[in-house]
Protein backbone atom coordinates (compact mmCIF):
# COMPACT_ATOMS: atom_id res chain seq x y z
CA UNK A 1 57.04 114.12 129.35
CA UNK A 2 57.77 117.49 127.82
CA UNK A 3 60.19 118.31 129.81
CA UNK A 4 62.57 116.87 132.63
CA UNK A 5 64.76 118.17 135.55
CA UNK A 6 68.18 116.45 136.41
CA UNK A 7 70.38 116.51 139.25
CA UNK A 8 73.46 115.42 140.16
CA UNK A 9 73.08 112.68 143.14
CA UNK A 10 76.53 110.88 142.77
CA UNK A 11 77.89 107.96 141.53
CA UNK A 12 75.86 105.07 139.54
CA UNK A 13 75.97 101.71 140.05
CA UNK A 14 74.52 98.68 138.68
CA UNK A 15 73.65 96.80 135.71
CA UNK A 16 71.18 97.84 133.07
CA UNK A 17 69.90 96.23 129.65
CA UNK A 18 68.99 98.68 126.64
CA UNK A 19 66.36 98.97 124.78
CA UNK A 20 66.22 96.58 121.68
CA UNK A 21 67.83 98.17 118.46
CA UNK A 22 66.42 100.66 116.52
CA UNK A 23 67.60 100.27 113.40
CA UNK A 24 67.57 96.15 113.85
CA UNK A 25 63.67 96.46 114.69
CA UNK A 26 63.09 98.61 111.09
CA UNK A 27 64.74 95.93 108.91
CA UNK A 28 63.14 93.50 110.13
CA UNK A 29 59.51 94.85 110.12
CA UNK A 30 60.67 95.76 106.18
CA UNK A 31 61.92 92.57 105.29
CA UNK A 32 59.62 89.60 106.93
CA UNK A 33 56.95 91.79 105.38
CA UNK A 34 58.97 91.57 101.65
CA UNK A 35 59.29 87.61 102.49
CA UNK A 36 56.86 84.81 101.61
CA UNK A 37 55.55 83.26 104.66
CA UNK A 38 55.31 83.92 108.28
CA UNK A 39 57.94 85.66 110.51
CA UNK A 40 58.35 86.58 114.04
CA UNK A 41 60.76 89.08 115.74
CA UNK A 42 61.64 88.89 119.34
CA UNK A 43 62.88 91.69 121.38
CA UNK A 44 61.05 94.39 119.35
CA UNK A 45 61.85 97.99 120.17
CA UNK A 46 58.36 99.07 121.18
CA UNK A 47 58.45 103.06 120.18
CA UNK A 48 57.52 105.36 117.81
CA UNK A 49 59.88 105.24 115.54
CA UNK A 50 59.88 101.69 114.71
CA UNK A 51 55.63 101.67 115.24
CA UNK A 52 55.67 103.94 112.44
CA UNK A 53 57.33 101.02 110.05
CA UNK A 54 54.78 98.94 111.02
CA UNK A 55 51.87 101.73 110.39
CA UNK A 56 53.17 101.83 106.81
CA UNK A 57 52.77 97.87 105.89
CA UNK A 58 49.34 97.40 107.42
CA UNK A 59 49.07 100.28 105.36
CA UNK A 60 49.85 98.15 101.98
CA UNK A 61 47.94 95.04 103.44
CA UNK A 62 50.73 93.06 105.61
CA UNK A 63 49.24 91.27 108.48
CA UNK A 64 51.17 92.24 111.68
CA UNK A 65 50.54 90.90 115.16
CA UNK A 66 51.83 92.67 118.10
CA UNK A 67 52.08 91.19 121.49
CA UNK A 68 53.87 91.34 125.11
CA UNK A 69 55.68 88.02 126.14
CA UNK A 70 56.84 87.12 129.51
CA UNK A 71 60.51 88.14 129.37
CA UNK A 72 63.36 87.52 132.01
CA UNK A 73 61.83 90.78 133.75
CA UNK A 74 59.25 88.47 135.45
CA UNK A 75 61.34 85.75 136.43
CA UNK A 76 63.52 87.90 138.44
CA UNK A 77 66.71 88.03 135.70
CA UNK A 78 66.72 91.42 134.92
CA UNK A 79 67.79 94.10 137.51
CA UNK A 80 66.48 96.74 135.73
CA UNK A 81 63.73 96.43 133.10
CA UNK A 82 63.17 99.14 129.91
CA UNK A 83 60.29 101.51 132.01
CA UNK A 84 59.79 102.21 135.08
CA UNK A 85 56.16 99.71 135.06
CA UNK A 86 58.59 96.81 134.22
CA UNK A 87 57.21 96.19 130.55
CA UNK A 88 57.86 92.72 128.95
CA UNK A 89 59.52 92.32 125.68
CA UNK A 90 57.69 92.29 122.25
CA UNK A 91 57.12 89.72 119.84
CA UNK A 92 56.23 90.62 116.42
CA UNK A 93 54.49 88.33 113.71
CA UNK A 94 54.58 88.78 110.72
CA UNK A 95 52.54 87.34 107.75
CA UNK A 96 54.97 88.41 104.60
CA UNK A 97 52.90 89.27 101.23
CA UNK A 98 56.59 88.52 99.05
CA UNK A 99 58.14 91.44 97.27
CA UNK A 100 55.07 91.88 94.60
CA UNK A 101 52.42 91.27 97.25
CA UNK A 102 51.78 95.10 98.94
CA UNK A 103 48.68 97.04 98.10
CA UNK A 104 47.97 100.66 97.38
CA UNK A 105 48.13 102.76 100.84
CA UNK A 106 44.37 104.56 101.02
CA UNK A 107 45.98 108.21 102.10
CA UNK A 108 49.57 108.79 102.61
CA UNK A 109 51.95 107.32 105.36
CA UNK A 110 52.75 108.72 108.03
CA UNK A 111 56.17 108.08 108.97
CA UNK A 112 56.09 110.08 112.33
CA UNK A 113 59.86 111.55 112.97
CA UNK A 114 61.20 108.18 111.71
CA UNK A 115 63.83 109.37 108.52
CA UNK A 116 64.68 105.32 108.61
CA UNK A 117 61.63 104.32 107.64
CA UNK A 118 61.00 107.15 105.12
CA UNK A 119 64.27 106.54 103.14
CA UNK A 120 63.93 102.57 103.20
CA UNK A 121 60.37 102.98 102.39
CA UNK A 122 61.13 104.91 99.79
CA UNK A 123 63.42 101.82 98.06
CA UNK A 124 60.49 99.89 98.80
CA UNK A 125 57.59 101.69 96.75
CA UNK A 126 59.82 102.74 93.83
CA UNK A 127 59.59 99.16 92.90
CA UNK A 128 55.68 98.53 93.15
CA UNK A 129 53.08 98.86 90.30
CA UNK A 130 51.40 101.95 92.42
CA UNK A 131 51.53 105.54 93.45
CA UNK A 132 52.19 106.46 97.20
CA UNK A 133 53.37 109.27 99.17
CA UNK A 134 54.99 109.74 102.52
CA UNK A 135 54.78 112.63 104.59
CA UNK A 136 55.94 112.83 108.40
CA UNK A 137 56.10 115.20 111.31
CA UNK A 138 57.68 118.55 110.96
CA UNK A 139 60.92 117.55 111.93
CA UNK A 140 61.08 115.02 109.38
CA UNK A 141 59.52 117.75 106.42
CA UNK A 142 62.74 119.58 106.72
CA UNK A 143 65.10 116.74 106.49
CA UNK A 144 66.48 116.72 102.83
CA UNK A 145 65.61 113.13 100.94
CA UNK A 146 67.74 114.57 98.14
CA UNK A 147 70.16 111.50 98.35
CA UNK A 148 67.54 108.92 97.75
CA UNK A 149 66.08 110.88 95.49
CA UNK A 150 68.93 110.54 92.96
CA UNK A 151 69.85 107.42 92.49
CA UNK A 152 66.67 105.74 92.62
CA UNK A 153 65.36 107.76 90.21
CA UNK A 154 68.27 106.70 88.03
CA UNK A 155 66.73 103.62 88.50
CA UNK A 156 63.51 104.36 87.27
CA UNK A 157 60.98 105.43 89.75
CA UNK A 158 59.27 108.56 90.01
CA UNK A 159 59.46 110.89 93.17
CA UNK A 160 57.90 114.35 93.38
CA UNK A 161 58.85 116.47 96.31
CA UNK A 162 59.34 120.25 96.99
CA UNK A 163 63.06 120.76 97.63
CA UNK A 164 63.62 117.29 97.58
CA UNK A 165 62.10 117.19 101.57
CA UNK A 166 58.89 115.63 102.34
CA UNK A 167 56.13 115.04 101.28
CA UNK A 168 57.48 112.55 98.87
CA UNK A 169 55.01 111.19 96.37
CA UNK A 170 56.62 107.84 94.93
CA UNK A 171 55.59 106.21 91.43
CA UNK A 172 57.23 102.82 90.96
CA UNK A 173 57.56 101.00 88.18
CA UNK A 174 59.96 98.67 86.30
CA UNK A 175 63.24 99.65 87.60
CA UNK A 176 66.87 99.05 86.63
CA UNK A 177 70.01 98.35 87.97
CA UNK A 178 72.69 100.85 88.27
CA UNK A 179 75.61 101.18 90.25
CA UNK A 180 75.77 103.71 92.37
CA UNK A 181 78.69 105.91 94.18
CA UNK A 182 77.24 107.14 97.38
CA UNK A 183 79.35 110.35 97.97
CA UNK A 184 78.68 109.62 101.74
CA UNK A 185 78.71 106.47 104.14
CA UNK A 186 75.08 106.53 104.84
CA UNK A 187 73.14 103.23 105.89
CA UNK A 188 69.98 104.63 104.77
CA UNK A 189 70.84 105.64 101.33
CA UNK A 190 72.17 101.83 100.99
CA UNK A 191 69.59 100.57 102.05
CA UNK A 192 67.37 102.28 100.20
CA UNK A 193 69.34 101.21 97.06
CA UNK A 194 69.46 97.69 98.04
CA UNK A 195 65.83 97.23 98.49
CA UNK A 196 65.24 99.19 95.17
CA UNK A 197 67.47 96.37 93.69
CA UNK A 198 65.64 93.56 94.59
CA UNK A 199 62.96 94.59 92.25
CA UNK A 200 65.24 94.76 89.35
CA UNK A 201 66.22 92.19 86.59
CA UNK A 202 69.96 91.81 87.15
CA UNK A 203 72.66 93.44 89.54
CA UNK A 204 72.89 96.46 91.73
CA UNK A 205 75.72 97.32 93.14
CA UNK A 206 76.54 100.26 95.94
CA UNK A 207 79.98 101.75 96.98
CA UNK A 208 80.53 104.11 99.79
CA UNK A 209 83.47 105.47 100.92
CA UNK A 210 83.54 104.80 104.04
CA UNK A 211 81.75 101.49 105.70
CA UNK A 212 78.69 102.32 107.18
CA UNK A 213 76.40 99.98 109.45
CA UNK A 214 75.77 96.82 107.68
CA UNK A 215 72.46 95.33 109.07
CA UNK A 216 70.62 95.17 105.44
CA UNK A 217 72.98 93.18 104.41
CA UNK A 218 72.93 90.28 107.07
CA UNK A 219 69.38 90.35 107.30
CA UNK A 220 69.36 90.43 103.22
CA UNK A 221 71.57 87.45 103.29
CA UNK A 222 69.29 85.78 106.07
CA UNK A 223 66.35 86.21 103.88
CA UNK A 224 68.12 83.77 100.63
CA UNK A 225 69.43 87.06 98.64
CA UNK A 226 72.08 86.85 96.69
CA UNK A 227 74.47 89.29 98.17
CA UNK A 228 78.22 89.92 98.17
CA UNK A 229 80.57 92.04 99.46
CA UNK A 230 83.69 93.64 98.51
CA UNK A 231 85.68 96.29 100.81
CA UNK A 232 83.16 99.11 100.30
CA UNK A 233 81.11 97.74 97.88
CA UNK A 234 77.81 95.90 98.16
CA UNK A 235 75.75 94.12 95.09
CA UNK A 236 72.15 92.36 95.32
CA UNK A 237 70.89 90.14 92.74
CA UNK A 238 67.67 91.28 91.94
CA UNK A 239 64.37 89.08 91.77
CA UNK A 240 64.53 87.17 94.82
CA UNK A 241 62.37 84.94 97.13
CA UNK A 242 62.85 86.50 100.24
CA UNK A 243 62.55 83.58 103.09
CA UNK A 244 60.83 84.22 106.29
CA UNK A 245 62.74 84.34 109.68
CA UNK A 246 62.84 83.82 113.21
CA UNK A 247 64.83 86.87 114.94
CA UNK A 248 65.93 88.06 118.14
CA UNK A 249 66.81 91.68 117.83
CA UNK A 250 69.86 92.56 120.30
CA UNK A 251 69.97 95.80 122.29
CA UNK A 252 70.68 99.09 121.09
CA UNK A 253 74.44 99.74 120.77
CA UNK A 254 73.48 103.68 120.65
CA UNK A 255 71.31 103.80 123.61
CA UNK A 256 73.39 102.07 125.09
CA UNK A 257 75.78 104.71 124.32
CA UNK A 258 74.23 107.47 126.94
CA UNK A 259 74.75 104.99 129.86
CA UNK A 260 78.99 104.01 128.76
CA UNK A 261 79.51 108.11 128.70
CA UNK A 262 77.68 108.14 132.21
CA UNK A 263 79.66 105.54 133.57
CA UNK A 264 82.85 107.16 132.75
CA UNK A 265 82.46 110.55 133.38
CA UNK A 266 80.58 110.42 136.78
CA UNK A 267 83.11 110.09 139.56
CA UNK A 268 82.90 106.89 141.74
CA UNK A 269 80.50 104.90 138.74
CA UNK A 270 81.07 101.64 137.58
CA UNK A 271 78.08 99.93 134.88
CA UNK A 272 77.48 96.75 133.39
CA UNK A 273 75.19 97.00 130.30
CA UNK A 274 74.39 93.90 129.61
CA UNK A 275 73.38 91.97 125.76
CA UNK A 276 74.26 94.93 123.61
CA UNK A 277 74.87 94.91 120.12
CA UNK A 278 78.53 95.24 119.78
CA UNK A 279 78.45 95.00 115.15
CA UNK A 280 81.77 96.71 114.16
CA UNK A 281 80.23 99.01 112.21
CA UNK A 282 78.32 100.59 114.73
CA UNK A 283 80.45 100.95 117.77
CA UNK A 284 83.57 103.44 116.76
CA UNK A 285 82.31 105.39 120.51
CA UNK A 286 84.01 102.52 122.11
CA UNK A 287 87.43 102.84 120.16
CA UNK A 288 87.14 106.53 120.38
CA UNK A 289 86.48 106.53 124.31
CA UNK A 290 89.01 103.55 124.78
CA UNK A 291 91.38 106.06 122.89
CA UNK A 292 90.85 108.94 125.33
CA UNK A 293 91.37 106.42 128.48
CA UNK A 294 88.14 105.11 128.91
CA UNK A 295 88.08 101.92 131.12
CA UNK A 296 85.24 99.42 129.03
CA UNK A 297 86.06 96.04 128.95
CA UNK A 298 83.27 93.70 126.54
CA UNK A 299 82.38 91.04 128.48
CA UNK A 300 80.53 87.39 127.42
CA UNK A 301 80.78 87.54 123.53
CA UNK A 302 78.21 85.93 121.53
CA UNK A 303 76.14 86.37 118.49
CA UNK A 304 72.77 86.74 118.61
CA UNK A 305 70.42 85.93 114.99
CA UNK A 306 73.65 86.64 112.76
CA UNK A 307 74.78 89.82 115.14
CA UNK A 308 78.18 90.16 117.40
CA UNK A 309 76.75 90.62 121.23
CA UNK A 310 78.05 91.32 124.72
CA UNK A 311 78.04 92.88 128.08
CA UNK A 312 79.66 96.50 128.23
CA UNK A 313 81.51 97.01 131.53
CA UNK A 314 82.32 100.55 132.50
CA UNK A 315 84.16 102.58 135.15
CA UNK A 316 84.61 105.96 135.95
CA UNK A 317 88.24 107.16 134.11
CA UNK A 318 89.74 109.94 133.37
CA UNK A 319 89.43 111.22 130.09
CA UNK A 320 92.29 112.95 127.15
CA UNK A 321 91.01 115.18 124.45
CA UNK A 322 92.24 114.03 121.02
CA UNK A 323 91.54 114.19 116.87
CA UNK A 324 88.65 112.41 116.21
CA UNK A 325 88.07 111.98 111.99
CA UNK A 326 88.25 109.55 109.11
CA UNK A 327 86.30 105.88 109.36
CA UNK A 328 85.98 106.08 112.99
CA UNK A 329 82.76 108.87 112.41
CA UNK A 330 80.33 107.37 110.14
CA UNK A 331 80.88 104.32 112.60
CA UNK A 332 79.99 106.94 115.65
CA UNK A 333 77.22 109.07 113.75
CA UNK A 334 74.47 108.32 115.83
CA UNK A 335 76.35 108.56 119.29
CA UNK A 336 78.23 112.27 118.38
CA UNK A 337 75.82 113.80 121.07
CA UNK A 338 77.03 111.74 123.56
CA UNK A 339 80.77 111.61 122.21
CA UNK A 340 81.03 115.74 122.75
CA UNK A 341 79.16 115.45 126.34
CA UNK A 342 82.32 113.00 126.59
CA UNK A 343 84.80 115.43 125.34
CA UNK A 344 83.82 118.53 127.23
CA UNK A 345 85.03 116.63 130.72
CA UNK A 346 87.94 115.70 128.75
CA UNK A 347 91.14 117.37 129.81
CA UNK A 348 92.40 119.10 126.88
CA UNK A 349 90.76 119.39 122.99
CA UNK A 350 88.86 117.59 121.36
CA UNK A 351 88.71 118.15 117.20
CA UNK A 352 85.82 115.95 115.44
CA UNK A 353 85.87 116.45 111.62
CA UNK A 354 84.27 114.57 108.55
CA UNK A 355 80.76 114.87 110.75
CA UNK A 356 79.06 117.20 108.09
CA UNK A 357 76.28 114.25 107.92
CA UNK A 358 74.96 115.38 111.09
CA UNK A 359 73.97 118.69 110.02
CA UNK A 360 70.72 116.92 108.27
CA UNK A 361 69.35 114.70 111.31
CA UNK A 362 66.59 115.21 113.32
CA UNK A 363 68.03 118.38 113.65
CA UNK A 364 71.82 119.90 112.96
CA UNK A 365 73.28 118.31 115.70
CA UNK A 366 76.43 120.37 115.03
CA UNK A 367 74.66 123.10 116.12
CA UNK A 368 72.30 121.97 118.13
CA UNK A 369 75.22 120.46 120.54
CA UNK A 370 77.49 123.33 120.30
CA UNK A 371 74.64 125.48 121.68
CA UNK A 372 73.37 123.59 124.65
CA UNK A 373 77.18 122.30 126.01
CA UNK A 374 77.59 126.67 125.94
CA UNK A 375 75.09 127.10 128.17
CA UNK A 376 76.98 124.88 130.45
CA UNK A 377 79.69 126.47 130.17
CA UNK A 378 81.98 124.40 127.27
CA UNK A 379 84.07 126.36 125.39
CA UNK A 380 83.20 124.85 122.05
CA UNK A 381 84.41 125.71 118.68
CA UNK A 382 82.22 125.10 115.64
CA UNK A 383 83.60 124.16 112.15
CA UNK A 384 81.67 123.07 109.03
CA UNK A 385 82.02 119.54 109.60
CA UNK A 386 82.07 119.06 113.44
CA UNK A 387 83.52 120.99 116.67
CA UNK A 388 86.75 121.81 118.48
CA UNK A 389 85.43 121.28 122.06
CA UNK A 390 87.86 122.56 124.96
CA UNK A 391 86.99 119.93 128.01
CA UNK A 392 86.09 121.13 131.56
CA UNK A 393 86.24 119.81 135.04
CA UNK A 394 82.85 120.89 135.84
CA UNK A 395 79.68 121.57 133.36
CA UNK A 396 76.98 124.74 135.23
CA UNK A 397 73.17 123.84 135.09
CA UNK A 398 71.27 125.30 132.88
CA UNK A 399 67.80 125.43 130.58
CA UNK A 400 68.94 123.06 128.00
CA UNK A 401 66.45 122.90 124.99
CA UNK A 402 66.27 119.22 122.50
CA UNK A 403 65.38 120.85 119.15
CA UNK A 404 62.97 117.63 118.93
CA UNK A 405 65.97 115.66 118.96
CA UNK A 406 65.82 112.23 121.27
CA UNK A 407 69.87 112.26 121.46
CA UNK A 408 70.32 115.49 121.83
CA UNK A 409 67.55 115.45 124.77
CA UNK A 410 69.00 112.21 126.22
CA UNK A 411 73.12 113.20 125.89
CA UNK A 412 72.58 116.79 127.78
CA UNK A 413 70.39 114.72 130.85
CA UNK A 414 73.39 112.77 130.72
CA UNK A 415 75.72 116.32 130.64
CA UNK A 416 73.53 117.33 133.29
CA UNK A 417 74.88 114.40 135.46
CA UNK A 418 78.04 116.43 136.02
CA UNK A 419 76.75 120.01 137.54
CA UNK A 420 76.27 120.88 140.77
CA UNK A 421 72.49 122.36 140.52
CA UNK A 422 69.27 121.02 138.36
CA UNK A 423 69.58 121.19 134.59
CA UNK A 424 66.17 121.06 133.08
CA UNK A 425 65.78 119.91 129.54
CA UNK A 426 62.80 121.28 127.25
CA UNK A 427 60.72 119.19 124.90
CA UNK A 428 61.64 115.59 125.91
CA UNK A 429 58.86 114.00 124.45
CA UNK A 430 60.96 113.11 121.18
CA UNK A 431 62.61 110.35 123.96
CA UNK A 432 60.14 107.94 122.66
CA UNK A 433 60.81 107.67 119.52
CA UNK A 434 64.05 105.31 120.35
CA UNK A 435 64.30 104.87 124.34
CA UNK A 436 61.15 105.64 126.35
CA UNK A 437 62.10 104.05 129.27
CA UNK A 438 65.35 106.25 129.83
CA UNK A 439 64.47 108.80 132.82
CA UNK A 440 63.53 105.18 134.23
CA UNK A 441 66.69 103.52 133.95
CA UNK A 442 68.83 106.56 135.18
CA UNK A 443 66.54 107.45 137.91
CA UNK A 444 67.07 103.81 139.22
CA UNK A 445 70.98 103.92 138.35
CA UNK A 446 70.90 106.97 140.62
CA UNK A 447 69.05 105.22 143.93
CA UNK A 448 71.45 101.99 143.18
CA UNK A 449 74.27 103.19 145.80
């Protein structure tokens, strides 16, 4: 798919499930493969991105068995199914080699376009008795690593980079614990730290200062580590026996995300999105949209393997611009695409500040979103650390280009929704790496009058 032409058709109805979670699916390759023992993970998000986590364990010797189970999809439960071809959900096993168990990759790893699994890996090898070095594609060489970088080398490990982007070539060793004061609210750079830590003799602790999303630590705390948590700060005890695990990943809170900004914005819509991920620190879009007069109601709360669940029922509402800053955006940092798509059919401003993280994603998304949402005819305001965007009744189609960027591609098909010609979007095939079965699900969405 490199590219893709959207029209407006109407209203959409229906229900929909997402695609598993993305950053769920990671963690969990990472740690059953840090465990002793077998593991398996259900509901598997089957794309690049999290493919490339796997590629890097078989890489140091974990055993990993992929295969397609009979899901509710066959049994007639689910009225619309991830693709178009009606694939069944993935089961992962996993054969766990304990934290001093991994091998010496022959070549480097390739972590495809997939920054998670580059940053977390890079926790990972500083703490083994071996050299490695990740590279990825050319997206991912100009994404800085400089934030890793730091602190675990304060901890000990060796990392050799040009500008501190990839490739990264990673000596680990005999680390120590520090405590570290992340000067941003970044999952990855936890994470990173956290995993780091378990190969230390005593305690490391990381502070943020805002909360990011906090799925290390429940699956850490899953696996036996000694974790705790205080406000903002996190501390693993180092040296652990990670137990194996039985999982079932939820859906994707942030693709999920594309189809709550559809349903609201599109005259005459109503969604249900059923067995999302609703963790708190993930979904600030829903606060922010309930804020601007969104009508979502959360449906059938549960928890699913240690995570908050439910269904996500949305109707078409009219929508205020306000001030959008503060712990609402690192809780909303994946799903800004979609929030200023949102905000430019909002009547009135929009300001978003604090965003500046989003200027070193798979692309600047700052940019990137300011750009595209002008072609359409959004009067949109850049500032260092987000946008003042000035909402319309009506978006114009236009050429729209992705920079590589899967939300960026995905939130201006969704943009698209709300012009009265065809929008068509260039170089879509970066969809994959978190939600290949999109175009399916909205094309369906579309016909389901």
């Amino acid at each position: 798919m490199s590219q893709i032409s959207i029209k407006n058709t109407g209203s959409l109805r229906g229900e929909l499930i997402p695609p598993p979670d993305k950053s769920i699916s990671h963690r969990a390759i990472i740690l059953s493969s840090l465990a002793e023992g077998k593991s398996i993970i259900r509901n598997f998000l089957y794309a690049e991105d999290p493919l490339s986590t796997i590629g890097a364990f078989k890489q140091m010797g974990v055993e990993i068995a992929i295969s397609h189970q009979p899901s509710a999809v066959s049994r007639g439960e689910r009225p619309l199914a991830l693709t178009e071809d009606r694939n069944p959900e993935t089961e992962i096993t996993i054969h766990g080699k304990g934290l001093t168990g991994l091998k010496e990759p022959k070549g480097a790893i390739d972590c495809g376009n997939s920054g998670t699994t580059m940053r977390l890996l890079c926790g990972v090898l500083s703490g083994q008795p071996f050299s490695a070095t990740l590279k990825g594609d050319a997206s991912l060489t100009r994404r800085p690593m400089k934030r890793v970088i730091e602190p675990l080398t304060q901890m000990g490990a060796i990392i050799k980079s040009e500008n501190s982007c990839p490739p990264l070539n990673i000596t680990g060793g005999k680390l120590k614990p520090i405590s570290f004061s992340s000067p941003v609210a970044s999952a990855q750079v936890k994470s990173a730290i956290l995993l780091a830590g378990l190969y230390c003799d005593g305690v490391t602790t990381v502070s943020e200062p805002e909360k990011s999303r906090d799925h290390t630590e429940r699956m850490l705390r899953a696996a036996g580590v000694d974790l705790s948590i205080k406000g903002l700060t996190v501390s693993v005890q180092g040296r652990a026996a990670l137990k194996p695990f039985d999982i079932i990943v939820p859906n994707d809170f942030s693709s999920a995300a594309f189809f709550i900004v559809a349903g609201i914005i599109v005259p005459g819509s109503e969604l249900l999105i059923k067995n999302t991920g609703i963790n708190p620190t993930r979904t600030g879009l829903l606060k922010i949209l309930q804020s601007m007069g969104a009508n979502i109601k959360l449906e059938h709360k549960r928890e699913v393997s240690g995570e908050p669940v439910a269904d996500i029922h949305v109707k078409h509402s009219g929508l205020s611009g306000i001030d959008i800053a503060g712990d609402m955006v690192p809780k909303t940092i994946d799903e800004f695409p979609i929030l200023c798509v949102a905000a430019s059919l909002a009547q009135g401003k929009t300001k978003i500040t604090g965003a500046k993280e989003l200027r070193v994603k798979e692309s600047d998304r700052i940019t990137a979103i300011a750009a595209e949402l002008r072609k359409m005819g959004v009067n949109v305001e850049e500032l260092e650390d987000g946008l003042i965007i000035e909402g319309q009744e009506k978006l114009r189609p236009a050429l729209i280009q992705s920079y590589g960027d899967h939300r960026i591609a995905m939130s201006m098909a969704i943009a698209a929704l709300m012009t009265d010609g065809e929008t068509t979007i260039s170089d879509t095939d970066c969809i994959n790496t978190s939600f290949p079965g999109f175009m399916g699900i909205l094309n369906k969405l579309q016909q389901a009058k």
